[in-house]
Protein backbone atom coordinates (compact mmCIF):
# COMPACT_ATOMS: atom_id res chain seq x y z
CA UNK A 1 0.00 0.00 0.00
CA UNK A 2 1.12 3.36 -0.93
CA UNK A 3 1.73 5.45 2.27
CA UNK A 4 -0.51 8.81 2.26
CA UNK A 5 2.21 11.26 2.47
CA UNK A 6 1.20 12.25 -0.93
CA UNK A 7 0.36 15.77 -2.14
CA UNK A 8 -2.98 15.63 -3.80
CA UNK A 9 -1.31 17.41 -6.67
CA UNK A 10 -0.49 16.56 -10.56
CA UNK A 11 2.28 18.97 -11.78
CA UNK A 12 4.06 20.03 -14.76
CA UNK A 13 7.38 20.52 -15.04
CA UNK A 14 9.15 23.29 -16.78
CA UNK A 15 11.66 21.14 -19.65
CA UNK A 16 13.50 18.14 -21.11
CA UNK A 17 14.80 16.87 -18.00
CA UNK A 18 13.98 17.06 -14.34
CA UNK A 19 16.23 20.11 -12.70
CA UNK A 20 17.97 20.45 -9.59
CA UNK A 21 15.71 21.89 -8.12
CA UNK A 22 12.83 20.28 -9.03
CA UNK A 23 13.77 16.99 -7.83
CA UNK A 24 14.30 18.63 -4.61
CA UNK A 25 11.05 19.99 -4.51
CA UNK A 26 9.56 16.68 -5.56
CA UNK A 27 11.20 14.69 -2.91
CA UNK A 28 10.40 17.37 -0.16
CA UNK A 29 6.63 17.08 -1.02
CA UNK A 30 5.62 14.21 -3.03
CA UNK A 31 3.20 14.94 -5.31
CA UNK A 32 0.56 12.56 -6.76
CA UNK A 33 1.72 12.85 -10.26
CA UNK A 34 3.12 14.64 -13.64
CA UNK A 35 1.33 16.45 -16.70
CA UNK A 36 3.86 16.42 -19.68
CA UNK A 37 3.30 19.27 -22.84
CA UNK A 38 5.08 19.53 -25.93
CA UNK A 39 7.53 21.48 -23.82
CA UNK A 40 8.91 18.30 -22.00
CA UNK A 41 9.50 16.50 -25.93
CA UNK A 42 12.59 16.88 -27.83
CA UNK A 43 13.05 12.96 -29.01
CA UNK A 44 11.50 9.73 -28.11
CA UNK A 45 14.37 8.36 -26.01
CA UNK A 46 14.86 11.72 -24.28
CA UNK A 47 11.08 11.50 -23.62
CA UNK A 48 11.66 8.14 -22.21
CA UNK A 49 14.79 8.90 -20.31
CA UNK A 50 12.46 11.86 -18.24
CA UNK A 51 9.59 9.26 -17.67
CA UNK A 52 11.83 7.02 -15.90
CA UNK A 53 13.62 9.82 -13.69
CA UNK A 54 10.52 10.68 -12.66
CA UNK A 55 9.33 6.99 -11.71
CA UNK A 56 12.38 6.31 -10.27
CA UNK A 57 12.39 9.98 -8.15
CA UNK A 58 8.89 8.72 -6.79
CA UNK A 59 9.72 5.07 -5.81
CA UNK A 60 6.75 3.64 -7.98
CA UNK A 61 4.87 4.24 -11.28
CA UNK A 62 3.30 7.09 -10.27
CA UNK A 63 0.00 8.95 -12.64
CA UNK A 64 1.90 10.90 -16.01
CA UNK A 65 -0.65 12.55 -17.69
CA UNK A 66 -0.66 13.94 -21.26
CA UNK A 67 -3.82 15.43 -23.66
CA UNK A 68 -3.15 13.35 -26.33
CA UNK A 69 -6.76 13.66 -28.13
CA UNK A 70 -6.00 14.43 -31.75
CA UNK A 71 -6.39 17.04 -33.91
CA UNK A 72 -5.06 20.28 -32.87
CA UNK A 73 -4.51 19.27 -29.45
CA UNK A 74 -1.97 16.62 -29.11
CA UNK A 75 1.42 17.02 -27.37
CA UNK A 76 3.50 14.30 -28.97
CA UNK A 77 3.75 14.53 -32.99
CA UNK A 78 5.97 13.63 -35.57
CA UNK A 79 8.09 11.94 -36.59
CA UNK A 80 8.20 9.83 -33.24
CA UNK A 81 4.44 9.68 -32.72
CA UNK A 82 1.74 9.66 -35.41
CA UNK A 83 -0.75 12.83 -36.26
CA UNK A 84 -4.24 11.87 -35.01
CA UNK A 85 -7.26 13.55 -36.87
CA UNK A 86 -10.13 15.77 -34.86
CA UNK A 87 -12.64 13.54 -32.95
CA UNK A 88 -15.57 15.70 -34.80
CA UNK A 89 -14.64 13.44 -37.72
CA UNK A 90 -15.69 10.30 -36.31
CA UNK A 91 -19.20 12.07 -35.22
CA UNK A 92 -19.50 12.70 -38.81
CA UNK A 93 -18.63 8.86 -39.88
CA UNK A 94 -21.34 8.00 -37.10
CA UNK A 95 -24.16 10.42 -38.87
CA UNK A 96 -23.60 8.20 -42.15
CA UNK A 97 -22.90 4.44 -39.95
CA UNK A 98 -22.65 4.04 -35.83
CA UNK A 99 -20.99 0.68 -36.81
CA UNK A 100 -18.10 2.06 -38.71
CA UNK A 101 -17.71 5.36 -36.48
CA UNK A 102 -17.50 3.08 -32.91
CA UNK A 103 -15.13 0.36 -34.79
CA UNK A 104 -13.05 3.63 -36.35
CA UNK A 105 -12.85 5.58 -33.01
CA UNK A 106 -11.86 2.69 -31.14
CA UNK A 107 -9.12 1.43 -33.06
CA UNK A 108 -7.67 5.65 -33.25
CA UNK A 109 -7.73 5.68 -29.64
CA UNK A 110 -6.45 2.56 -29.35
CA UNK A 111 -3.50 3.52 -31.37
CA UNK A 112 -2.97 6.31 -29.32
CA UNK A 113 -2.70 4.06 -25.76
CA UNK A 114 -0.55 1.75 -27.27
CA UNK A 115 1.94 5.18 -28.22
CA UNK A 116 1.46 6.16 -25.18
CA UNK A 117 1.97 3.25 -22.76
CA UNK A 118 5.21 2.28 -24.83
CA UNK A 119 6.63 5.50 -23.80
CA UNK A 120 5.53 5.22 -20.31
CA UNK A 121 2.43 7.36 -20.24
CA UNK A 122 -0.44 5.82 -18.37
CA UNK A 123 -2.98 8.67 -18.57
CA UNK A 124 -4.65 9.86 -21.04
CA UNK A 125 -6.30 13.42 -20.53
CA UNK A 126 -9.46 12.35 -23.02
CA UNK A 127 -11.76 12.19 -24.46
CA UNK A 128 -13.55 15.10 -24.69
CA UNK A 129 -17.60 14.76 -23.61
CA UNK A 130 -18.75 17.77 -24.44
CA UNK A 131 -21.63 18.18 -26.53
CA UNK A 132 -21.69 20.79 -29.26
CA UNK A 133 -23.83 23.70 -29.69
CA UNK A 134 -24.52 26.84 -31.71
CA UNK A 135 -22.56 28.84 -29.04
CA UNK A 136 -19.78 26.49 -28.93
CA UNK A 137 -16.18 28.13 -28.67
CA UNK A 138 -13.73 27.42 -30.75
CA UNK A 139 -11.92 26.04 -28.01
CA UNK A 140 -13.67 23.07 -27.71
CA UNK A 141 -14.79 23.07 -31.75
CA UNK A 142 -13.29 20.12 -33.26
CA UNK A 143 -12.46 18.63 -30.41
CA UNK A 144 -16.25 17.33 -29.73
CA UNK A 145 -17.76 14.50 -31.38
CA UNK A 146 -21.04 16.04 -32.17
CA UNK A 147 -24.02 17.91 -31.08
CA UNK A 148 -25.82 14.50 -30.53
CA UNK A 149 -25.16 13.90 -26.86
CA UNK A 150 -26.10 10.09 -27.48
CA UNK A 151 -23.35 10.26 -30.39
CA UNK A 152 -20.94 11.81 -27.87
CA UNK A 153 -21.87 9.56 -25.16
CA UNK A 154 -21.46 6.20 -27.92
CA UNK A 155 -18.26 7.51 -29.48
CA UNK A 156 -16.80 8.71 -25.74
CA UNK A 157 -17.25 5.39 -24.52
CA UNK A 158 -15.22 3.62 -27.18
CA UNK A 159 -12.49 5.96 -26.82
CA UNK A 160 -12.05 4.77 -23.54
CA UNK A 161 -12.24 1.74 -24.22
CA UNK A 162 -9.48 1.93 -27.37
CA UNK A 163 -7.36 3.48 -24.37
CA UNK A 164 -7.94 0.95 -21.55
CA UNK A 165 -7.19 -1.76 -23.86
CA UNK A 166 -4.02 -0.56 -24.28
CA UNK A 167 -2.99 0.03 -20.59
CA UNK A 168 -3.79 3.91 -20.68
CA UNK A 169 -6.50 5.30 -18.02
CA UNK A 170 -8.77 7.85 -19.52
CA UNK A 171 -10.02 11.00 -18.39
CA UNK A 172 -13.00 12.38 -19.07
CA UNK A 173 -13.89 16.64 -19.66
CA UNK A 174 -14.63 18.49 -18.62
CA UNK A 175 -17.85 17.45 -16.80
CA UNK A 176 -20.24 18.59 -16.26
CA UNK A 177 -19.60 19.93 -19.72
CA UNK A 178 -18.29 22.51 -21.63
CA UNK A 179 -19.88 22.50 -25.25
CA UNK A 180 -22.53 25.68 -23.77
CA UNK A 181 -19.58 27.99 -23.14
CA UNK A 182 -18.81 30.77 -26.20
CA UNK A 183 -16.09 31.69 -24.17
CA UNK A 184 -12.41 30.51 -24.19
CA UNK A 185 -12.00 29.21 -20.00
CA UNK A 186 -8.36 29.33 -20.44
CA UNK A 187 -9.04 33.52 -20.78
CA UNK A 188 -12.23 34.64 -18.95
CA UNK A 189 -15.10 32.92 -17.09
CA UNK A 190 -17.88 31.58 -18.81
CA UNK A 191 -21.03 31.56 -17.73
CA UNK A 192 -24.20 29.29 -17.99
CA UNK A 193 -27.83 30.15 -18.08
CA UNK A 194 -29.40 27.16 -19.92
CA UNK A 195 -31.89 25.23 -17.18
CA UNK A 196 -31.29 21.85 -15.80
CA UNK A 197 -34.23 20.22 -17.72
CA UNK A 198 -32.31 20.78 -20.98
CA UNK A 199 -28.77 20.48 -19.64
CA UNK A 200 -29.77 17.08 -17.98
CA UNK A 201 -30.87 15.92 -21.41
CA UNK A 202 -27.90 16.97 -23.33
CA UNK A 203 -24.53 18.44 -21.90
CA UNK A 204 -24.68 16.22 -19.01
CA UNK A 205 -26.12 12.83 -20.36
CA UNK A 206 -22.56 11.44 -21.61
CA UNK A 207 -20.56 12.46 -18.11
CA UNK A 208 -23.68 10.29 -16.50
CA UNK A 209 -24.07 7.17 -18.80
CA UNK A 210 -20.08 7.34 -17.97
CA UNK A 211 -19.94 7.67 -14.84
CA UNK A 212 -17.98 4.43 -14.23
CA UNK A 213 -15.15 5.94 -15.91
CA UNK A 214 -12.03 6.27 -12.94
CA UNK A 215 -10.91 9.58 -13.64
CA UNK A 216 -12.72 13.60 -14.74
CA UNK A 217 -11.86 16.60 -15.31
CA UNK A 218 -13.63 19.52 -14.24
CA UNK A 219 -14.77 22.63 -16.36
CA UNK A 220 -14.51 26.17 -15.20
CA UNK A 221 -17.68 27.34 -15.75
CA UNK A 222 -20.62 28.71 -14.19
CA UNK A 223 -23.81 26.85 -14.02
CA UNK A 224 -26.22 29.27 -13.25
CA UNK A 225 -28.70 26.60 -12.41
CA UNK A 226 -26.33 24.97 -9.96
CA UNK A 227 -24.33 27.76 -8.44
CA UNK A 228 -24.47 31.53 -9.41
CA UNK A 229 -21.81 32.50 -7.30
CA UNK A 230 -18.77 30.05 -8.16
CA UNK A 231 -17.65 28.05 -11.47
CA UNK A 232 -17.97 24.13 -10.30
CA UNK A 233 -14.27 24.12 -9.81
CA UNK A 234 -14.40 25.62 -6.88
CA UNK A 235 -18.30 25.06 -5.52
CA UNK A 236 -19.28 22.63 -3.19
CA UNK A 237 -23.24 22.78 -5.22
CA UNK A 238 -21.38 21.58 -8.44
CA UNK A 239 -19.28 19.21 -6.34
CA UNK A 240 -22.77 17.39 -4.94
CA UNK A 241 -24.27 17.91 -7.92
CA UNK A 242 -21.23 15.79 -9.78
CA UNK A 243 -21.61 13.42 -6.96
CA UNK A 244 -25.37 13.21 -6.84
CA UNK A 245 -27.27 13.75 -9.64
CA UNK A 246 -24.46 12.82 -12.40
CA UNK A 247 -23.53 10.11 -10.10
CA UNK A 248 -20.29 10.26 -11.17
CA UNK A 249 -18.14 8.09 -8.25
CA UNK A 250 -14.47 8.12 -9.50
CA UNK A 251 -11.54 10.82 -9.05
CA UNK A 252 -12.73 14.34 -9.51
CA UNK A 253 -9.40 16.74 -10.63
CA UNK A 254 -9.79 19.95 -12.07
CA UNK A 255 -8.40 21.89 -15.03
CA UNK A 256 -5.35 24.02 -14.45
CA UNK A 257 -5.82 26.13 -11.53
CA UNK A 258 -3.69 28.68 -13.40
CA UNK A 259 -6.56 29.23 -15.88
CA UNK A 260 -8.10 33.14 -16.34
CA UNK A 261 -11.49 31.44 -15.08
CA UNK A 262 -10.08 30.85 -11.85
CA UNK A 263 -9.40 33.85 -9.75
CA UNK A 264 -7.43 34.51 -6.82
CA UNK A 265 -4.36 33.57 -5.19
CA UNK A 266 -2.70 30.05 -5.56
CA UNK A 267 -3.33 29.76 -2.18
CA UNK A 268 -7.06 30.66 -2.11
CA UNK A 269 -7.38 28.64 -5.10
CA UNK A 270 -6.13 25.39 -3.73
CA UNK A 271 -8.36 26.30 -0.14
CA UNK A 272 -11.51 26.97 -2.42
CA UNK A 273 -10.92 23.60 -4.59
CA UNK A 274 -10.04 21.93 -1.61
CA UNK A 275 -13.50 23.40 0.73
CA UNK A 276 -15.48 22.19 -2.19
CA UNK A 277 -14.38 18.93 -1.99
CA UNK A 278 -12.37 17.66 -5.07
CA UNK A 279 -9.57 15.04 -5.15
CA UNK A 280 -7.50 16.34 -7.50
CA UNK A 281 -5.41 19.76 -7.78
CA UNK A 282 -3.77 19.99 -11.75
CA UNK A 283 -0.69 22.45 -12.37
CA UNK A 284 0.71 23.12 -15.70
CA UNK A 285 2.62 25.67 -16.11
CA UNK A 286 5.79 24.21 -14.79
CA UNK A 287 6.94 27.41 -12.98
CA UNK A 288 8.82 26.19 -10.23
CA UNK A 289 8.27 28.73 -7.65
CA UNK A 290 4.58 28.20 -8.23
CA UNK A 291 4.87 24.84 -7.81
CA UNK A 292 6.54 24.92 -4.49
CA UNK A 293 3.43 26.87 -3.66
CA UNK A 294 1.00 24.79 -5.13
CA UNK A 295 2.58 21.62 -3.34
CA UNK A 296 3.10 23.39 -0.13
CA UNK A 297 -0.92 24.55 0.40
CA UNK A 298 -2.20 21.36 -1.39
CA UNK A 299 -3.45 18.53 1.37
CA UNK A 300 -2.22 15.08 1.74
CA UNK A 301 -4.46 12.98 -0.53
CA UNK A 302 -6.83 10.87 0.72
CA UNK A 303 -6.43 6.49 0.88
CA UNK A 304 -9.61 6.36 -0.81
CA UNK A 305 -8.82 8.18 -4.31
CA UNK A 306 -5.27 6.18 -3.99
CA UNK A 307 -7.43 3.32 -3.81
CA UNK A 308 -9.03 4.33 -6.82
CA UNK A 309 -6.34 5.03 -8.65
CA UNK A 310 -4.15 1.66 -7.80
CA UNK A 311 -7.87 -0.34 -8.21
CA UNK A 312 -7.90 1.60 -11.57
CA UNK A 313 -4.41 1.31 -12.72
CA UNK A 314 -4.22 -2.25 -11.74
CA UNK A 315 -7.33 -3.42 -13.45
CA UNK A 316 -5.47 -2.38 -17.12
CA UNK A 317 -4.87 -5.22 -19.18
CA UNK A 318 -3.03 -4.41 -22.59
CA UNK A 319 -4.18 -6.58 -25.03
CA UNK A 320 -2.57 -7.94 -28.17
CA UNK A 321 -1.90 -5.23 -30.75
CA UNK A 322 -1.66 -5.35 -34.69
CA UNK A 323 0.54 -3.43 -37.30
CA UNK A 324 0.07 -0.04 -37.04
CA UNK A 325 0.26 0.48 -40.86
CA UNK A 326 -2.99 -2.17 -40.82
CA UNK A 327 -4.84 -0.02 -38.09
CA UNK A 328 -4.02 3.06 -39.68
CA UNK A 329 -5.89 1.31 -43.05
CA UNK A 330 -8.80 -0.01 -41.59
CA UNK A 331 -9.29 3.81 -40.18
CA UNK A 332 -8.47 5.52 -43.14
CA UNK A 333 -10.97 3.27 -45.24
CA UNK A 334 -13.76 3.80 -42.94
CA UNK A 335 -13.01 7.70 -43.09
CA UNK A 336 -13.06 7.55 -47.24
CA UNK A 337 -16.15 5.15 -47.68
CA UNK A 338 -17.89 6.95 -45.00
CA UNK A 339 -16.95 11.34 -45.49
CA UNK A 340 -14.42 11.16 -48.52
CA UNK A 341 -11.50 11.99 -45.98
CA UNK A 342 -8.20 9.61 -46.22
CA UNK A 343 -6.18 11.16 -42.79
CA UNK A 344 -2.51 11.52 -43.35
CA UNK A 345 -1.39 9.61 -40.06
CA UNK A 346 2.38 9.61 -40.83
């Protein structure tokens, strides 16, 4: 059993290799785990090399995150990983054949585990669940499967399980959803007004009919209908809400505290998360005098979400895997027979 001496904390770190000071950091507070960006890839074996300094600086195979979800965001890219295409293609494959579009997404996604858990990555920050609408930011855009929660809920579910099935745990986000929001989080606050009798039937459907998945990420939004006074990162309503009504039972984290949405010290931040009662704290910017501080005011996580995680984590089994140059074929004909599109993967 893993001792609970562990921040409640997933960082990022700043380049290439683990510095100095970072490791000392690190070792002085033990956080739960590591989000890696473009910033932290040079070349596959350096990429590998970092991986196992950090596993070996934590004493076990701790959580290393990545958003890996295609399209226009994906971290790792040529020519040491392939180029994934935009998830709203496969909602488009599903309005002409379910069939093809579940078979398709499945075997993209689980392309991208099997990348990924070669390397050493064993969380995937994806898929996406929200649900499109007219007032959709570009932000989220492409990177929804459709406007069809049921499509979005159908397609989500078999890009978890292309993931699992390679050894990767998913995450999905940003529940309770984000496809309502005309506004970029990562800048301002958004804010909700739709009712719960239509977001119950749409934005939130997929996060519920998936609630078994282990791991979410929040969205920092207002839900007018929930809480007018705090974005559900930081609001005990949206917390019970997640817990109650979405039923959603696994690890709650939230987006990067250092988002425009969120206001307030990194402190007051990590207090308000913390009040409202999610599991999770994410980091990304790598900054390591913010990181100190995020690690210093996080809590100690608690033996239930590391039970989760190890019951999680331990219940991956990766099965057997074909040529990739096959898997890449069987997706590319299923684009072309189904929207005309043949995806340049290499």
């Amino acid at each position: 059993m893993l001792n609970n001496f562990i921040k409640s904390t997933i960082i990022g770190i700043s380049g290439k290799r683990l510095s100095q000071n970072e490791k000392n950091i690190v070792k002085r507070n033990n956080p739960f785990g590591f989000i890696l960006f473009s910033r932290n890839y040079k070349s596959y074996f350096m990429l590998q090399d970092l991986i196992s300094e950090i596993n070996d600086l934590m004493g076990w195979e701790c959580p290393i995150l990545i958003d890996q979800e295609g399209g226009r965001v994906q971290r790792l890219t040529g020519p040491d990983f392939l180029n994934y295409p935009p998830v709203n293609l496969f909602g488009k494959i599903a309005n002409q054949n379910l069939n093809d579009a579940k078979k398709a997404v499945q075997l993209n996604y689980s392309l991208i585990g099997k990348e990924l858990r070669d390397i050493g990555i064993n969380v995937n920050c994806a898929p996406c669940l929200d649900v499109l609408s007219i007032d959709t930011h570009d932000v989220i855009g492409d990177r929804a499967f459709s406007n069809d929660p049921i499509l979005v809920t159908i397609l989500g579910d078999y890009a978890c399980k292309g993931l699992i099935s390679q050894g990767v745990v998913p995450v999905i986000k940003h529940i309770p959803g984000h496809g309502r929001s005309n506004i970029d989080s990562h800048k301002e606050l958004p804010i909700v007004k739709d009712s719960l009798s239509i977001l119950q039937k749409s934005d939130f459907l997929p996060f519920k009919q998936l609630s078994n998945m282990p791991l979410a990420m929040t969205a920092h939004i207002i839900y007018k209908e929930i809480d007018d006074s705090y974005p559900i990162s930081i609001s005990r309503k949206a917390y019970e809400y997640i817990r109650n009504s979405i039923k959603y039972e696994g690890i709650l984290m939230t987006d990067d505290i250092n988002m425009k949405a969120l206001s307030g010290s990194i402190k007051d931040k990590i207090n308000s998360i913390t009040s409202a009662g999610y599991d999770l704290i994410l980091h990304c910017s790598g900054e390591e005098s913010e990181i100190e501080e995020v690690l210093e005011f996080s809590p100690y996580i608690k033996q239930s979400i590391l039970d989760k995680w190890l019951k999680a984590f331990n219940e991956l089994s990766i099965n057997e895997f074909g040529e990739k140059k096959d898997i890449i074929a069987d997706i590319n004909k299923i684009l072309s027979s189904n929207i005309g599109i043949n995806w340049k993967f290499i």
